[in-house]
N, C-alpha and C. Protein backbone atom coordinates (compact mmCIF):
# COMPACT_ATOMS: atom_id res chain seq x y z
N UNK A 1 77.96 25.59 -110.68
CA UNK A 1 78.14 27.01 -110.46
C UNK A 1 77.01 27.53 -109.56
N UNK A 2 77.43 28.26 -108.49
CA UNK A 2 76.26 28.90 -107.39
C UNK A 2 75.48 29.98 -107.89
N UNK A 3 74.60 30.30 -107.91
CA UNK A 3 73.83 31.29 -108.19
C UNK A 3 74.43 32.97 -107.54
N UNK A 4 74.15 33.51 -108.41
CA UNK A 4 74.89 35.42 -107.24
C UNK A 4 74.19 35.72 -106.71
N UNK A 5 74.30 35.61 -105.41
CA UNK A 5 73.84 36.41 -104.42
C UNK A 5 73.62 37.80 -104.73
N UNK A 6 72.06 38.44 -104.82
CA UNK A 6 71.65 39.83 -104.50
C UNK A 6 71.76 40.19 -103.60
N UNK A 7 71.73 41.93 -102.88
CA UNK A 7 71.21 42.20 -101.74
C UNK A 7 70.93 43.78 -102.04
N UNK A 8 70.10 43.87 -100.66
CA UNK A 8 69.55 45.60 -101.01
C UNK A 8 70.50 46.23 -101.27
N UNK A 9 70.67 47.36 -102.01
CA UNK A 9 70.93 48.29 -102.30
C UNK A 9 72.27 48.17 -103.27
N UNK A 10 72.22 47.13 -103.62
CA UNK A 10 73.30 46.61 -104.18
C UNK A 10 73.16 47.55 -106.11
N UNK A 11 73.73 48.08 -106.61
CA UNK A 11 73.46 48.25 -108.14
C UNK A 11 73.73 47.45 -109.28
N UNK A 12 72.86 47.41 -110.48
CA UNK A 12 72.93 46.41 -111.41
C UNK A 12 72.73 47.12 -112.58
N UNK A 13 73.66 46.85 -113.68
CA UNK A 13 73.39 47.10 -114.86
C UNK A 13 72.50 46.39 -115.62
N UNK A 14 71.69 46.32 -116.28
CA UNK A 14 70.70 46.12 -117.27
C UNK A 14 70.95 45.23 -118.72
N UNK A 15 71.12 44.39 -119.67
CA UNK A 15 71.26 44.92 -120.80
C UNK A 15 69.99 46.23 -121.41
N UNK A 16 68.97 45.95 -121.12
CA UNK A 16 68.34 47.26 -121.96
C UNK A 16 68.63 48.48 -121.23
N UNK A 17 68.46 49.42 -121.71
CA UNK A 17 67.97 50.80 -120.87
C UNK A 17 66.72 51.18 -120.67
N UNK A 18 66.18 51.76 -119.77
CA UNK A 18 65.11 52.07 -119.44
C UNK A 18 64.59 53.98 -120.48
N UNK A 19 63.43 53.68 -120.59
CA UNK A 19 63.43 54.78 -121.74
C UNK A 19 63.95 56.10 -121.30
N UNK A 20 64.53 56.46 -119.91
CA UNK A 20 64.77 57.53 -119.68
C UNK A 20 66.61 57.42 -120.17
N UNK A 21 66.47 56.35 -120.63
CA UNK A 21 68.14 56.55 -120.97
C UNK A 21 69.13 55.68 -120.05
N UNK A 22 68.77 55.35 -118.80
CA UNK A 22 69.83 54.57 -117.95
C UNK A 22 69.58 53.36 -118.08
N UNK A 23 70.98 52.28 -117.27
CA UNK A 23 71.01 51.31 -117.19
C UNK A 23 71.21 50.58 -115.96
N UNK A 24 71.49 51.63 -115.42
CA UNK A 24 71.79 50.91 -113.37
C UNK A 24 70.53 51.25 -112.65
N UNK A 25 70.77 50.34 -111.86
CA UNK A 25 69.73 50.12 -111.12
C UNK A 25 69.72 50.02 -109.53
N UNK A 26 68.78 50.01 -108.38
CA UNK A 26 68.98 49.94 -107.10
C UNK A 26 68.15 49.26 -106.53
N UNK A 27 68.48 47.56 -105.94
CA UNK A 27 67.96 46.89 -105.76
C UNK A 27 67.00 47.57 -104.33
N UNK A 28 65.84 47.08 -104.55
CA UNK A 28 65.08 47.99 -103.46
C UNK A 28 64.34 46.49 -102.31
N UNK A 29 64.55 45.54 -103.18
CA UNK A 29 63.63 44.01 -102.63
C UNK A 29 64.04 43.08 -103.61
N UNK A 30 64.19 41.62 -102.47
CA UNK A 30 64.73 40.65 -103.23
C UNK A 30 63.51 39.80 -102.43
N UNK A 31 63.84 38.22 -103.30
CA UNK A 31 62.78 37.60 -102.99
C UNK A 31 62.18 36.84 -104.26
N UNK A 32 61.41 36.24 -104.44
CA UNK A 32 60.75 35.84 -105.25
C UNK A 32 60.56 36.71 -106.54
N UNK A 33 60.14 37.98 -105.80
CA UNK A 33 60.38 39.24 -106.84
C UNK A 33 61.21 40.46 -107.00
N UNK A 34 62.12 41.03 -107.39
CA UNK A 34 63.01 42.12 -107.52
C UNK A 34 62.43 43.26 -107.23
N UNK A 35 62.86 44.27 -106.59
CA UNK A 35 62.56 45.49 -106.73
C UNK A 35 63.19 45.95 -107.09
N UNK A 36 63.17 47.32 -108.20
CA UNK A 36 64.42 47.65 -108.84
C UNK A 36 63.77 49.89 -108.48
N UNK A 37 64.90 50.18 -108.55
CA UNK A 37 64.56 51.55 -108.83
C UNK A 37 65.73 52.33 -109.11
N UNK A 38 65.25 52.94 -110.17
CA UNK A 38 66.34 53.78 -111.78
C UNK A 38 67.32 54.80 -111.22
N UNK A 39 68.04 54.33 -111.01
CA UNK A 39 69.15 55.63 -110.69
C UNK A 39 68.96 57.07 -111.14
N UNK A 40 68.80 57.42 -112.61
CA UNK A 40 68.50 58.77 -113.04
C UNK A 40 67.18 59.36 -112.55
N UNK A 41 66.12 58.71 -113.23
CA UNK A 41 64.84 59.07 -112.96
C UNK A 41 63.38 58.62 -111.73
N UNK A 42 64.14 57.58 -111.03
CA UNK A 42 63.51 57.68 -109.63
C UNK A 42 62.23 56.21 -110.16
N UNK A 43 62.16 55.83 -110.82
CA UNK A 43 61.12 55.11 -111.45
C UNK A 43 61.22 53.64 -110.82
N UNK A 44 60.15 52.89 -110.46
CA UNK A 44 60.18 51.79 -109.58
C UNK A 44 59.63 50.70 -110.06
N UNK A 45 60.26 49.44 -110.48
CA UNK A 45 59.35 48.53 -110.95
C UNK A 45 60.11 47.05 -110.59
N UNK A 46 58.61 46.38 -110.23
CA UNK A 46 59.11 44.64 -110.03
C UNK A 46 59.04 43.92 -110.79
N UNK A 47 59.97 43.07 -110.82
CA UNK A 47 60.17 42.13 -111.62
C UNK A 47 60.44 40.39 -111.39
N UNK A 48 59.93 39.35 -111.89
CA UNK A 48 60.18 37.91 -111.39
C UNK A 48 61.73 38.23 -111.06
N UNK A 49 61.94 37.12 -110.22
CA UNK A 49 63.35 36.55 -110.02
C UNK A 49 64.05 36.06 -111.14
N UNK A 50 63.60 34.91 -112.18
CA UNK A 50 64.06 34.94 -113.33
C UNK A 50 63.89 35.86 -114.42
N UNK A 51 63.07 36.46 -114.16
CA UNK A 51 63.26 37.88 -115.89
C UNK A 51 64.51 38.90 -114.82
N UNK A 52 64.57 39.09 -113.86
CA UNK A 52 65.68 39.57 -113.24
C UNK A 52 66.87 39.13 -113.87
N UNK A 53 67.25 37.82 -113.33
CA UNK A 53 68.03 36.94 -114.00
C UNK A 53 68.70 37.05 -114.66
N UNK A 54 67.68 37.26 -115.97
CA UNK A 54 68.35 37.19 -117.31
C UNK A 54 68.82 38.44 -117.94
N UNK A 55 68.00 39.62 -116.94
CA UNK A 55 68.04 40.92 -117.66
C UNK A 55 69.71 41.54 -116.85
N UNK A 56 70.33 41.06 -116.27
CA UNK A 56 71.41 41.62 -115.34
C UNK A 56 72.38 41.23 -116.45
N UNK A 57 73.06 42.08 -116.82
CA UNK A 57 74.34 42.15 -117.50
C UNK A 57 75.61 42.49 -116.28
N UNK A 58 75.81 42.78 -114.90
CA UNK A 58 76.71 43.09 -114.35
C UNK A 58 76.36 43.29 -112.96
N UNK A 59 76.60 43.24 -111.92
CA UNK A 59 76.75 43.87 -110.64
C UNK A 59 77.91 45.10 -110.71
N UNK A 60 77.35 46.62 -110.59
CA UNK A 60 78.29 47.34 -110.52
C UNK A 60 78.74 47.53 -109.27
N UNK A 61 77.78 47.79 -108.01
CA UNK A 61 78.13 47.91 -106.70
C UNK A 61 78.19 47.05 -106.05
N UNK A 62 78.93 46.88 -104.86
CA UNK A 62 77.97 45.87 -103.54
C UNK A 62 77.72 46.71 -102.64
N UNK A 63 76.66 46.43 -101.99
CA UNK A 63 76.54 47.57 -100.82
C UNK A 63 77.25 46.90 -99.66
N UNK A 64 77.32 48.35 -99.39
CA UNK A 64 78.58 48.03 -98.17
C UNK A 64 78.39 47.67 -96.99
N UNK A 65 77.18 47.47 -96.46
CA UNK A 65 76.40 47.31 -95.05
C UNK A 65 76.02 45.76 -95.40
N UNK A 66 76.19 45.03 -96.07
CA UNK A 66 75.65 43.50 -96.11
C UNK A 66 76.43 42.96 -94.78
N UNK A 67 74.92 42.54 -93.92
CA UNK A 67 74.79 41.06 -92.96
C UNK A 67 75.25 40.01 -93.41
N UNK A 68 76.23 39.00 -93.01
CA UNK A 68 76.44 37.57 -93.53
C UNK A 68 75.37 37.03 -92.79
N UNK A 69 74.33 37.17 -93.41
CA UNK A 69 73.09 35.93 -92.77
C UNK A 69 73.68 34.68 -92.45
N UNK A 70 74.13 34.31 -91.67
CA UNK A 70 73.96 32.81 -90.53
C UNK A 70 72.67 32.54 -90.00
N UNK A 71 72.05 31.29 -90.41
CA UNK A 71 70.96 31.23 -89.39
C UNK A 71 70.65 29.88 -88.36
């Protein structure tokens, strides 16, 4: 099984919520490390690639501007 492809701006549900109450998220940076930032409350935090990983219960969006990287 292939791994899922992230990309910016793409949204992700959580299993936890973040203490302001939400669960989606807006990928801000991929890479080694995640960038994530909270849909409701604007709040920004990185995270490994695997605690990412494990914490994604869903892809809700794809963003709609994704490059098919060929290189």
């Amino acid at each position: 099984m292939a791994p899922i492809q992230y990309h910016l701006n793409d949204v992700v549900e959580l299993k936890k919520p973040h203490p302001c109450g939400n669960k989606l998220w807006v990928i801000t940076r991929t890479g080694i490390d995640f960038g994530l930032k909270c849909q409701k409350c604007g709040h920004r935090i990185m995270i490994p690639r695997k605690t990412f990983e494990h914490a994604v219960k869903r892809v809700v969006s794809v963003a709609q501007n994704v490059a098919d990287p060929k290189f």
